[in-house]
C-alpha atoms as a PDB file:
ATOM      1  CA  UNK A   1     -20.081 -17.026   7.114  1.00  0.00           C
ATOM      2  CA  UNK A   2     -19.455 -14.732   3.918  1.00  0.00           C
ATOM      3  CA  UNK A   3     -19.216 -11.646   5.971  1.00  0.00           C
ATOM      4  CA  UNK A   4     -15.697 -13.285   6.575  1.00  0.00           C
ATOM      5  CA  UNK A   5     -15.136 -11.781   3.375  1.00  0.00           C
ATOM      6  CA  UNK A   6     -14.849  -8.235   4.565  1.00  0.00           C
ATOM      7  CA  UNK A   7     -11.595  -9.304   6.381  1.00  0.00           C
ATOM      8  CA  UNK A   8     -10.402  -8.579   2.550  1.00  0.00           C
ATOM      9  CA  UNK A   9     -10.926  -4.857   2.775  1.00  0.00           C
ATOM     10  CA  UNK A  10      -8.501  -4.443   5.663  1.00  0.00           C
ATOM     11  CA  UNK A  11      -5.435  -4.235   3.849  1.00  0.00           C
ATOM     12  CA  UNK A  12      -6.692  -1.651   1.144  1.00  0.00           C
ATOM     13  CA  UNK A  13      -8.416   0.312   4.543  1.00  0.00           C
ATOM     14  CA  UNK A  14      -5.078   0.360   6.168  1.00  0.00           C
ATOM     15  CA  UNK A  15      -2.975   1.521   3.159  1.00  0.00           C
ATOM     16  CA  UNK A  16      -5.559   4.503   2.680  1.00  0.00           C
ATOM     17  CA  UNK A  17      -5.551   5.288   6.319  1.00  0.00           C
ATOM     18  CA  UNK A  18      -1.476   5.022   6.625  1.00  0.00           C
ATOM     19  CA  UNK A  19      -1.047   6.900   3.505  1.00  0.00           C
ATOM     20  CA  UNK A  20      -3.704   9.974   4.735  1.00  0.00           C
ATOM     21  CA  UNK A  21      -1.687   9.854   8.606  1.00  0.00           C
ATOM     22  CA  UNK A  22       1.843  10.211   6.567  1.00  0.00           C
ATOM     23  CA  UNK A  23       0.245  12.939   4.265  1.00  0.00           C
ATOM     24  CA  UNK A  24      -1.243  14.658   7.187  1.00  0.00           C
ATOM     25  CA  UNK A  25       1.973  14.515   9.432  1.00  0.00           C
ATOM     26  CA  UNK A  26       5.158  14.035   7.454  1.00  0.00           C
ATOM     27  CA  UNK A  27       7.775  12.640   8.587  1.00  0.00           C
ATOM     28  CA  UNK A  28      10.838  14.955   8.348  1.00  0.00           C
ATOM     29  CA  UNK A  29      13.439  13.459  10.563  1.00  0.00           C
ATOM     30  CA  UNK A  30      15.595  10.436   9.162  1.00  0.00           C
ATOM     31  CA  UNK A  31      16.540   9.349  12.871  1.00  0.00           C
ATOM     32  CA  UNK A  32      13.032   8.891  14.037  1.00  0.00           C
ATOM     33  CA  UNK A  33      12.386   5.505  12.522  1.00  0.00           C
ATOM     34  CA  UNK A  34       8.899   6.827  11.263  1.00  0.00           C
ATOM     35  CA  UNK A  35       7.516   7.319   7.563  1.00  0.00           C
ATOM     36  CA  UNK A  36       8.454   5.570   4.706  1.00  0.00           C
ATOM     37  CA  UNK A  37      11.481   4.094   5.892  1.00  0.00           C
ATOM     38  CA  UNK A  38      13.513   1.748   3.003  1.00  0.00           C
ATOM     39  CA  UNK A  39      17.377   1.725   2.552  1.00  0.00           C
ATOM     40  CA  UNK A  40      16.471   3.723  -0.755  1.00  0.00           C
ATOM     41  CA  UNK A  41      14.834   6.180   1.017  1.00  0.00           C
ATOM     42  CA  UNK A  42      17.426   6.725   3.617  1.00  0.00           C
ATOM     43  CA  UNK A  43      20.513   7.229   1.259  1.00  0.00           C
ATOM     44  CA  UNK A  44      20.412  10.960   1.626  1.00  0.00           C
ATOM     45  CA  UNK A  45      18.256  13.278   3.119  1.00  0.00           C
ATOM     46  CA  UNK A  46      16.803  14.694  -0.709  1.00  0.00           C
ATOM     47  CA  UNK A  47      16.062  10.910  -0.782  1.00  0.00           C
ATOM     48  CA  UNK A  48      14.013  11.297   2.725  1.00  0.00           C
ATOM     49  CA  UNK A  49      12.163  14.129   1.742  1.00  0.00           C
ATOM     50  CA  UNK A  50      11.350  12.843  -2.005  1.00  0.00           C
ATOM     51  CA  UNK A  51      10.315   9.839  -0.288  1.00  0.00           C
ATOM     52  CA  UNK A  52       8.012  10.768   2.673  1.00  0.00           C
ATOM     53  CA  UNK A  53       6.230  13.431   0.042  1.00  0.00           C
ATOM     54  CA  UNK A  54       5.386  10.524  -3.094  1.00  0.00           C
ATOM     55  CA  UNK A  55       4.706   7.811  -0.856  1.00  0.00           C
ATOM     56  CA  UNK A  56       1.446   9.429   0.621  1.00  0.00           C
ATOM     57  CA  UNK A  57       0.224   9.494  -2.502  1.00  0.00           C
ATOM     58  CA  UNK A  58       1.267   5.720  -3.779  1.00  0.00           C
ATOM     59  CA  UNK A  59      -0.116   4.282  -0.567  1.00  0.00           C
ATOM     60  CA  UNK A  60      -3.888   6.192  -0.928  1.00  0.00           C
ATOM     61  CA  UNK A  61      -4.319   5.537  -5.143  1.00  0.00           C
ATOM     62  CA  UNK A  62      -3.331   2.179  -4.493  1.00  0.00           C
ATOM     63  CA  UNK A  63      -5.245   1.476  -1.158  1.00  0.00           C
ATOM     64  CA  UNK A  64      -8.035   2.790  -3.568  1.00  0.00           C
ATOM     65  CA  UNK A  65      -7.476   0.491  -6.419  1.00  0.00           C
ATOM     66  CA  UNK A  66      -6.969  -2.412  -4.356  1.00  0.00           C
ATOM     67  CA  UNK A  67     -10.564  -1.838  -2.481  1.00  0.00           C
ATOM     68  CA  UNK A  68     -12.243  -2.032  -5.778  1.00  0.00           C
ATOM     69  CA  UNK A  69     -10.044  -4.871  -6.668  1.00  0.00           C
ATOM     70  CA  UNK A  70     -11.093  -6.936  -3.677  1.00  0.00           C
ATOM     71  CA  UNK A  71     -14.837  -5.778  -3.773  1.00  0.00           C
ATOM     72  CA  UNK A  72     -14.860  -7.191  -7.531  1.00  0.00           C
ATOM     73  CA  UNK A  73     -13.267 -10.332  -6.421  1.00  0.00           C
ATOM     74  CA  UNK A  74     -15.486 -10.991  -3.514  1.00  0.00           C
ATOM     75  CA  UNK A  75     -18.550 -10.533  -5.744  1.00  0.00           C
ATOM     76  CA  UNK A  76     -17.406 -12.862  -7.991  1.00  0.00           C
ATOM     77  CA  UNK A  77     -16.115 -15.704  -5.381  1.00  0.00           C
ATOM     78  CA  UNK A  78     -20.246 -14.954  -3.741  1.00  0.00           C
ATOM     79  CA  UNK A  79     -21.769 -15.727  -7.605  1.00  0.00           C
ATOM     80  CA  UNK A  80     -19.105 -18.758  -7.718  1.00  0.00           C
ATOM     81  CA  UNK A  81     -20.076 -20.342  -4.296  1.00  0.00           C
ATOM     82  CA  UNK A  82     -16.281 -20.427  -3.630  1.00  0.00           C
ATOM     83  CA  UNK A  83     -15.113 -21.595  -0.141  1.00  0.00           C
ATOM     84  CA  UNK A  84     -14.669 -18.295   1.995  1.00  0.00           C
ATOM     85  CA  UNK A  85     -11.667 -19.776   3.543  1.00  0.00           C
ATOM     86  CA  UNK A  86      -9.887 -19.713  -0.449  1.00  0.00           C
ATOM     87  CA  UNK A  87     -11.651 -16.293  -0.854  1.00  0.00           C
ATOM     88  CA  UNK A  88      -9.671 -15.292   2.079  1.00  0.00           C
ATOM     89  CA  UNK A  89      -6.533 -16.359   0.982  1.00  0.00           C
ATOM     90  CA  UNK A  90      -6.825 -15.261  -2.395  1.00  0.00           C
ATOM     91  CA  UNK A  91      -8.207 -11.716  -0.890  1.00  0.00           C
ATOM     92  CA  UNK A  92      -4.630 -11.847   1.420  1.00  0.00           C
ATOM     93  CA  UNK A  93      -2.563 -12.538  -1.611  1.00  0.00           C
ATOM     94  CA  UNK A  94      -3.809  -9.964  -3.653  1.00  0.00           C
ATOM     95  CA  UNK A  95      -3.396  -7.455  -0.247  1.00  0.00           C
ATOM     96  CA  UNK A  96       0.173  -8.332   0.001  1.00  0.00           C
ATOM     97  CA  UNK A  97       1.265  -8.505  -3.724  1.00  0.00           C
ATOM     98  CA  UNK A  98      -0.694  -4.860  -3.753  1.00  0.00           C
ATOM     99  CA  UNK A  99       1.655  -3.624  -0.177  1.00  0.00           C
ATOM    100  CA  UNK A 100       5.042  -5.420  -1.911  1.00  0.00           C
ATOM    101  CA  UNK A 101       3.915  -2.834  -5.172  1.00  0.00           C
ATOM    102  CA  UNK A 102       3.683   0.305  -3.018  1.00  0.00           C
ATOM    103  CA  UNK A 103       7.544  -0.131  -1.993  1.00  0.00           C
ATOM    104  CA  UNK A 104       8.795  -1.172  -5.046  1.00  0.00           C
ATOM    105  CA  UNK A 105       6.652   1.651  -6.899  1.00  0.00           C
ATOM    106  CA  UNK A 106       7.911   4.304  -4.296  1.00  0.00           C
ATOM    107  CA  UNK A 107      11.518   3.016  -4.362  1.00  0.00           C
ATOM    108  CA  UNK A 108      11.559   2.949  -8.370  1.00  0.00           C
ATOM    109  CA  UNK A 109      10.227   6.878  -8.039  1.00  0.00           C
ATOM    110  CA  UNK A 110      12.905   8.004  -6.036  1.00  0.00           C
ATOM    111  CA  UNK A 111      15.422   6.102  -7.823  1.00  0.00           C
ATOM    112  CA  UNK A 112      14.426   7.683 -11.177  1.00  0.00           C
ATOM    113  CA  UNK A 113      14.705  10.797  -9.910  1.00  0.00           C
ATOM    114  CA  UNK A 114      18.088  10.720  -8.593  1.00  0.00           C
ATOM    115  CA  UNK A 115      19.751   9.164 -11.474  1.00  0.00           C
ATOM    116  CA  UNK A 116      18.159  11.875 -13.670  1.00  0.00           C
ATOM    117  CA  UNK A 117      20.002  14.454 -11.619  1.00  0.00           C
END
């Protein structure tokens, strides 16, 4: 029942994986609907390119961060004897509040940049 718990290590997985696939093959038209693809990020085309070469790089340190993050956790909810079903949800929470960062870090990047200028 506990290897439920490695449902929590999807999230970071796919953040690392979609952050290497948009480092690997950047996006570089606006029309396509690919890449990172916010209304901050399509204001101008600088804003596309800015965008499509930081978020790579948010997505992976993150996805990173948040794997340790949720190995930690699950440890700790084993040695606790927590339910897995509130280790899942907690482990899902954490996921999203760590995906909701990545676009507001990104957006706040490209913002500072073009307010600078």
């Amino acid at each position: 029942m506990y290897s439920l718990l490695l449902l929590n290590l999807i999230i970071p997985f796919v953040m690392i994986l979609v952050g290497w696939i948009l480092k690997k093959h950047p996006v570089t038209d606006m029309k396509s609907h690919n890449g990172y693809n916010t209304p901050t990020s399509r204001k101008s085309q600088e804003h596309w390119d800015y965008a499509q070469s930081i978020a790579p790089h948010n997505y992976i340190s993150l996805g990173k961060i948040l794997g340790v993050i949720e190995i930690i956790l699950n440890v700790v909810f084993l040695l606790l004897q927590i339910s897995v079903d509130a280790a899942l949800i907690a482990g899902a929470c954490v996921g999203a509040g760590f995906l909701l960062l990545g676009f507001y870090k990104t957006d706040t990047e490209i913002e500072r940049k073009f307010t600078k200028e």
